[in-house]
C-alpha atoms as a PDB file:
ATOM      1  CA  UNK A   1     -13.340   3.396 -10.299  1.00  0.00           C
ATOM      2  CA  UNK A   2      -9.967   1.579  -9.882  1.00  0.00           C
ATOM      3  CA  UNK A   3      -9.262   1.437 -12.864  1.00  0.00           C
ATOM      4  CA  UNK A   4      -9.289   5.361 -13.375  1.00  0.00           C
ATOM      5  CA  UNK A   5      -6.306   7.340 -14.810  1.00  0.00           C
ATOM      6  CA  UNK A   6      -6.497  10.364 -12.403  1.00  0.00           C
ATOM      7  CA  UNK A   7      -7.366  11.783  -9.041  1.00  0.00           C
ATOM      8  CA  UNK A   8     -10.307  13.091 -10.853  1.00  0.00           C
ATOM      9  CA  UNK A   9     -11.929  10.497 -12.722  1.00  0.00           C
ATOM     10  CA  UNK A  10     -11.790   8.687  -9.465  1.00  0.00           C
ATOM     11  CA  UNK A  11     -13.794  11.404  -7.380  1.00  0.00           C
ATOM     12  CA  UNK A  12     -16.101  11.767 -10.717  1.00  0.00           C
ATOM     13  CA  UNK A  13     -16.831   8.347 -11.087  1.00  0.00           C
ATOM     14  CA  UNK A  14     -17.071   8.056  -7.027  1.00  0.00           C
ATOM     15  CA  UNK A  15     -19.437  11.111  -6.740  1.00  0.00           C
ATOM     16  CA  UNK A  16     -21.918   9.271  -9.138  1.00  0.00           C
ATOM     17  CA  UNK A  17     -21.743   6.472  -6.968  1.00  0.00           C
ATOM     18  CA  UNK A  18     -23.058   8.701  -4.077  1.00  0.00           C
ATOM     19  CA  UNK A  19     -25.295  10.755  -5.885  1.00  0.00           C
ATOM     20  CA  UNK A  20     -26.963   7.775  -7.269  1.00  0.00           C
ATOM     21  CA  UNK A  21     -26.901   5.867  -3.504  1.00  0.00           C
ATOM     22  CA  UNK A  22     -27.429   8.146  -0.805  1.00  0.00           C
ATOM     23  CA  UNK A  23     -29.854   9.828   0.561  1.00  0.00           C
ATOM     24  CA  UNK A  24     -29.777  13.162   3.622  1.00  0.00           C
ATOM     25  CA  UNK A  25     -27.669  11.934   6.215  1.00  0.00           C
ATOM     26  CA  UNK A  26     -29.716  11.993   9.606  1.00  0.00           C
ATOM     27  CA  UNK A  27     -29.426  11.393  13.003  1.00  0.00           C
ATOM     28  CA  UNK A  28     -31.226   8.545  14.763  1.00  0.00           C
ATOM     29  CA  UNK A  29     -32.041   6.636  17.738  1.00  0.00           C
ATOM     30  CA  UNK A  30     -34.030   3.793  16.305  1.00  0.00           C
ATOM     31  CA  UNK A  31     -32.852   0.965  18.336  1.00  0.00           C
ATOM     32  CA  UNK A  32     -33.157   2.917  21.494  1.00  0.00           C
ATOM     33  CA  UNK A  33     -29.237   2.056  22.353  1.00  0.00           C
ATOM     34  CA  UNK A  34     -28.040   5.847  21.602  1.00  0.00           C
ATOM     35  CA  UNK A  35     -27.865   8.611  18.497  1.00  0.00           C
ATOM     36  CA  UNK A  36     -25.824   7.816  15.461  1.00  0.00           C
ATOM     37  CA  UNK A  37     -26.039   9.034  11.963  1.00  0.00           C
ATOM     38  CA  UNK A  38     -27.490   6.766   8.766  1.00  0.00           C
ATOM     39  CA  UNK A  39     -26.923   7.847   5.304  1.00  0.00           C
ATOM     40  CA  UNK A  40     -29.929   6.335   4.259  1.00  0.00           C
ATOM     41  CA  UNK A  41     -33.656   5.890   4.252  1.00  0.00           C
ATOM     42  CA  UNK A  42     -35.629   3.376   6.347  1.00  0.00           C
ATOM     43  CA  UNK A  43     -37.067   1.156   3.720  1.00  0.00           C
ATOM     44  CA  UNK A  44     -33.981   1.202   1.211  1.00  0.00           C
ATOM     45  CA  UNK A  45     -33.802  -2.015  -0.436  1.00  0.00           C
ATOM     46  CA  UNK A  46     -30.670  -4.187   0.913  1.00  0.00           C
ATOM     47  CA  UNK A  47     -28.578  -3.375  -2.829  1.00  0.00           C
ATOM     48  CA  UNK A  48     -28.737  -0.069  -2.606  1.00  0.00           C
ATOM     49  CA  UNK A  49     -27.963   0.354   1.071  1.00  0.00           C
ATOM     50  CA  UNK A  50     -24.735  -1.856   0.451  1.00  0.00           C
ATOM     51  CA  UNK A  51     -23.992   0.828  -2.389  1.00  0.00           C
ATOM     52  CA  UNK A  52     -24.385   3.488   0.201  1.00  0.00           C
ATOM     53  CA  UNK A  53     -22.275   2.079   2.716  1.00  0.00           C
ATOM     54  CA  UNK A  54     -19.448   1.212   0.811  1.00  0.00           C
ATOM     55  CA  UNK A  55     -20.049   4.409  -1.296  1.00  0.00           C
ATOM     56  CA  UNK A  56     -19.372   6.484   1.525  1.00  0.00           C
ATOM     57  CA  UNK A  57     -16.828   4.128   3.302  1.00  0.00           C
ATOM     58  CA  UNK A  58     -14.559   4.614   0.274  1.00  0.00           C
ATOM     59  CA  UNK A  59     -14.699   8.263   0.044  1.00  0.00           C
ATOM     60  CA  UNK A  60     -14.004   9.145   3.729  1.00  0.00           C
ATOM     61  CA  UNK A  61     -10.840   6.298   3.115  1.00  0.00           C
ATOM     62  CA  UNK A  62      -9.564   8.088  -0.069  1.00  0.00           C
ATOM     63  CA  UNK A  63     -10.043  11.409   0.999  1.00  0.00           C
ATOM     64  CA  UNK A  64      -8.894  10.687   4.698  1.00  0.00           C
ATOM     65  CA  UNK A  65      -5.518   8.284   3.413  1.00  0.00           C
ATOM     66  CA  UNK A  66      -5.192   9.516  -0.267  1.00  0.00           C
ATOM     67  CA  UNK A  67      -6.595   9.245  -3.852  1.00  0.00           C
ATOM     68  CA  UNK A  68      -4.223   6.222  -4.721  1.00  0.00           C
ATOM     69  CA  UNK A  69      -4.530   4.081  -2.289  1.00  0.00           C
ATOM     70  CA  UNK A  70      -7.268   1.888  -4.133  1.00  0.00           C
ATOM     71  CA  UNK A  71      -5.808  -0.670  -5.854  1.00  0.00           C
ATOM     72  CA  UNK A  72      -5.674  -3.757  -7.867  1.00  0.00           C
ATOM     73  CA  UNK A  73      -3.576  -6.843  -6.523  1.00  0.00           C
ATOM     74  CA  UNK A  74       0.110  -6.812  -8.447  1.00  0.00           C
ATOM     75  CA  UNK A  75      -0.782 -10.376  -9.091  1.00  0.00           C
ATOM     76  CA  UNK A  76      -1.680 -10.185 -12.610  1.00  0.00           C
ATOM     77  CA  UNK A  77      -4.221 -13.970 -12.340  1.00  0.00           C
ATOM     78  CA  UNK A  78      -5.911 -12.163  -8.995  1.00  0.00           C
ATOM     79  CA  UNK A  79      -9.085  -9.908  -9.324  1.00  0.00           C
ATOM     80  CA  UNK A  80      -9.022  -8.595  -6.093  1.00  0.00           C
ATOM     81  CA  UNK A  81      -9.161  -4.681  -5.595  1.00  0.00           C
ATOM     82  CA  UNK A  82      -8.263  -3.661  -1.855  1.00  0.00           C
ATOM     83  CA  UNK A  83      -7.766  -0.049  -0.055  1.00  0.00           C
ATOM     84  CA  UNK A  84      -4.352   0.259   0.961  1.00  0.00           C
ATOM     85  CA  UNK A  85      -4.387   1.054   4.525  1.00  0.00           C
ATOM     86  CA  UNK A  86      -0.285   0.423   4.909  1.00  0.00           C
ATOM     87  CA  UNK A  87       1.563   3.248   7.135  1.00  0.00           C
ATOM     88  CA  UNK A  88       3.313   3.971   3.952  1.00  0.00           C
ATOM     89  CA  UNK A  89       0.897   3.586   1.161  1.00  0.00           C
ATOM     90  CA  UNK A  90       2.659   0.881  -0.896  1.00  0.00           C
ATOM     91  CA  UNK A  91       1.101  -2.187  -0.761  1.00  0.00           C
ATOM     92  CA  UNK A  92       1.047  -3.784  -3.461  1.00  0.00           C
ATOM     93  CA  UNK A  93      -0.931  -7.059  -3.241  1.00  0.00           C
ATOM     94  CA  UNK A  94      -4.488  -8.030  -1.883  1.00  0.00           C
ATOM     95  CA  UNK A  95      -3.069 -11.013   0.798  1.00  0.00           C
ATOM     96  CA  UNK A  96       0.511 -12.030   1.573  1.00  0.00           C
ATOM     97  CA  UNK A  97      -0.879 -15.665  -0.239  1.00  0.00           C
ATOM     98  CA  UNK A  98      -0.798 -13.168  -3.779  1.00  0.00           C
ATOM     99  CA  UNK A  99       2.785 -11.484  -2.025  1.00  0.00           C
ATOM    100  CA  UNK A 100       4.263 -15.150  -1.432  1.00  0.00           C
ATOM    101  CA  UNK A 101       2.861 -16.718  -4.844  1.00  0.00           C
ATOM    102  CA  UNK A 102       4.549 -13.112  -6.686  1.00  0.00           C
ATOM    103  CA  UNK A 103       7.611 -14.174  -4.822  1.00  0.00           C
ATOM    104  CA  UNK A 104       8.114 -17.508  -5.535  1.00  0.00           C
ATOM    105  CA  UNK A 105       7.502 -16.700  -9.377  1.00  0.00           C
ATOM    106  CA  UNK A 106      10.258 -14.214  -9.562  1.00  0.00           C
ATOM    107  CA  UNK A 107      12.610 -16.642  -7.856  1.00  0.00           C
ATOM    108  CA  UNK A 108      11.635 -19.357 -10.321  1.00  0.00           C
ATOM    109  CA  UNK A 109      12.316 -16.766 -13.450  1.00  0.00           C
ATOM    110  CA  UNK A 110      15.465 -15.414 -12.160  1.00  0.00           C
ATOM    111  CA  UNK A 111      16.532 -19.272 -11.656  1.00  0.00           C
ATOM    112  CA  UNK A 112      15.410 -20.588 -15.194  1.00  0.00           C
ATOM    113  CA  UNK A 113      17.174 -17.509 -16.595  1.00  0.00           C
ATOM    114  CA  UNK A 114      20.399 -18.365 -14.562  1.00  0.00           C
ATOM    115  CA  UNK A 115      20.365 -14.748 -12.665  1.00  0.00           C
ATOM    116  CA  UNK A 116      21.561 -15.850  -9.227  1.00  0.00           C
END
């Protein structure tokens, strides 16, 4: 889903995800300690509720913040993917360990190269 080229193909390839995980939101009081809603069934296998959870996490953050805020770390060694949840929307790295390494490598290119 990150890795998608539009607004679209994100939402497309996020709407399978929920189609495929959830089931009928409901209401419930099961622990006795007041009513909140589940987006899944009682006996879902761990997996899939994980799916559903961070199915439906990601779509109320995209929709609620924006399309583009999920993201891969600039850091072209680091794996991570993150949601963006900067006032701004223009973070660009996973940690500030990936924002400090990034750093340090374009100070050590500009000072190989001579570029004060």
């Amino acid at each position: 889903m990150v890795d998608a080229t539009d607004e679209h193909e994100r939402a497309a390839v996020l709407n399978a995800m929920l189609a495929s995980a959830t089931a009928y939101p409901r209401l419930t009081d099961h622990a006795g300690t007041g009513w909140h809603v589940h987006y899944r069934d009682d006996d879902q296998p761990l997996g899939r509720l994980l799916l559903s959870l961070i199915s439906v996490g990601t779509a109320l953050h995209l929709a609620g913040r924006g399309m583009h805020r999920l993201r891969r770390c600039d850091v072209t060694e680091c794996t991570v993917i993150f949601a963006d949840t900067s006032r701004t929307g223009r973070q660009r790295y996973c940690s500030q360990r990936c924002a400090n390494r990034d750093a340090v490598r374009r100070h050590r290119a500009r000072s190989a190269s001579g570029v004060s």
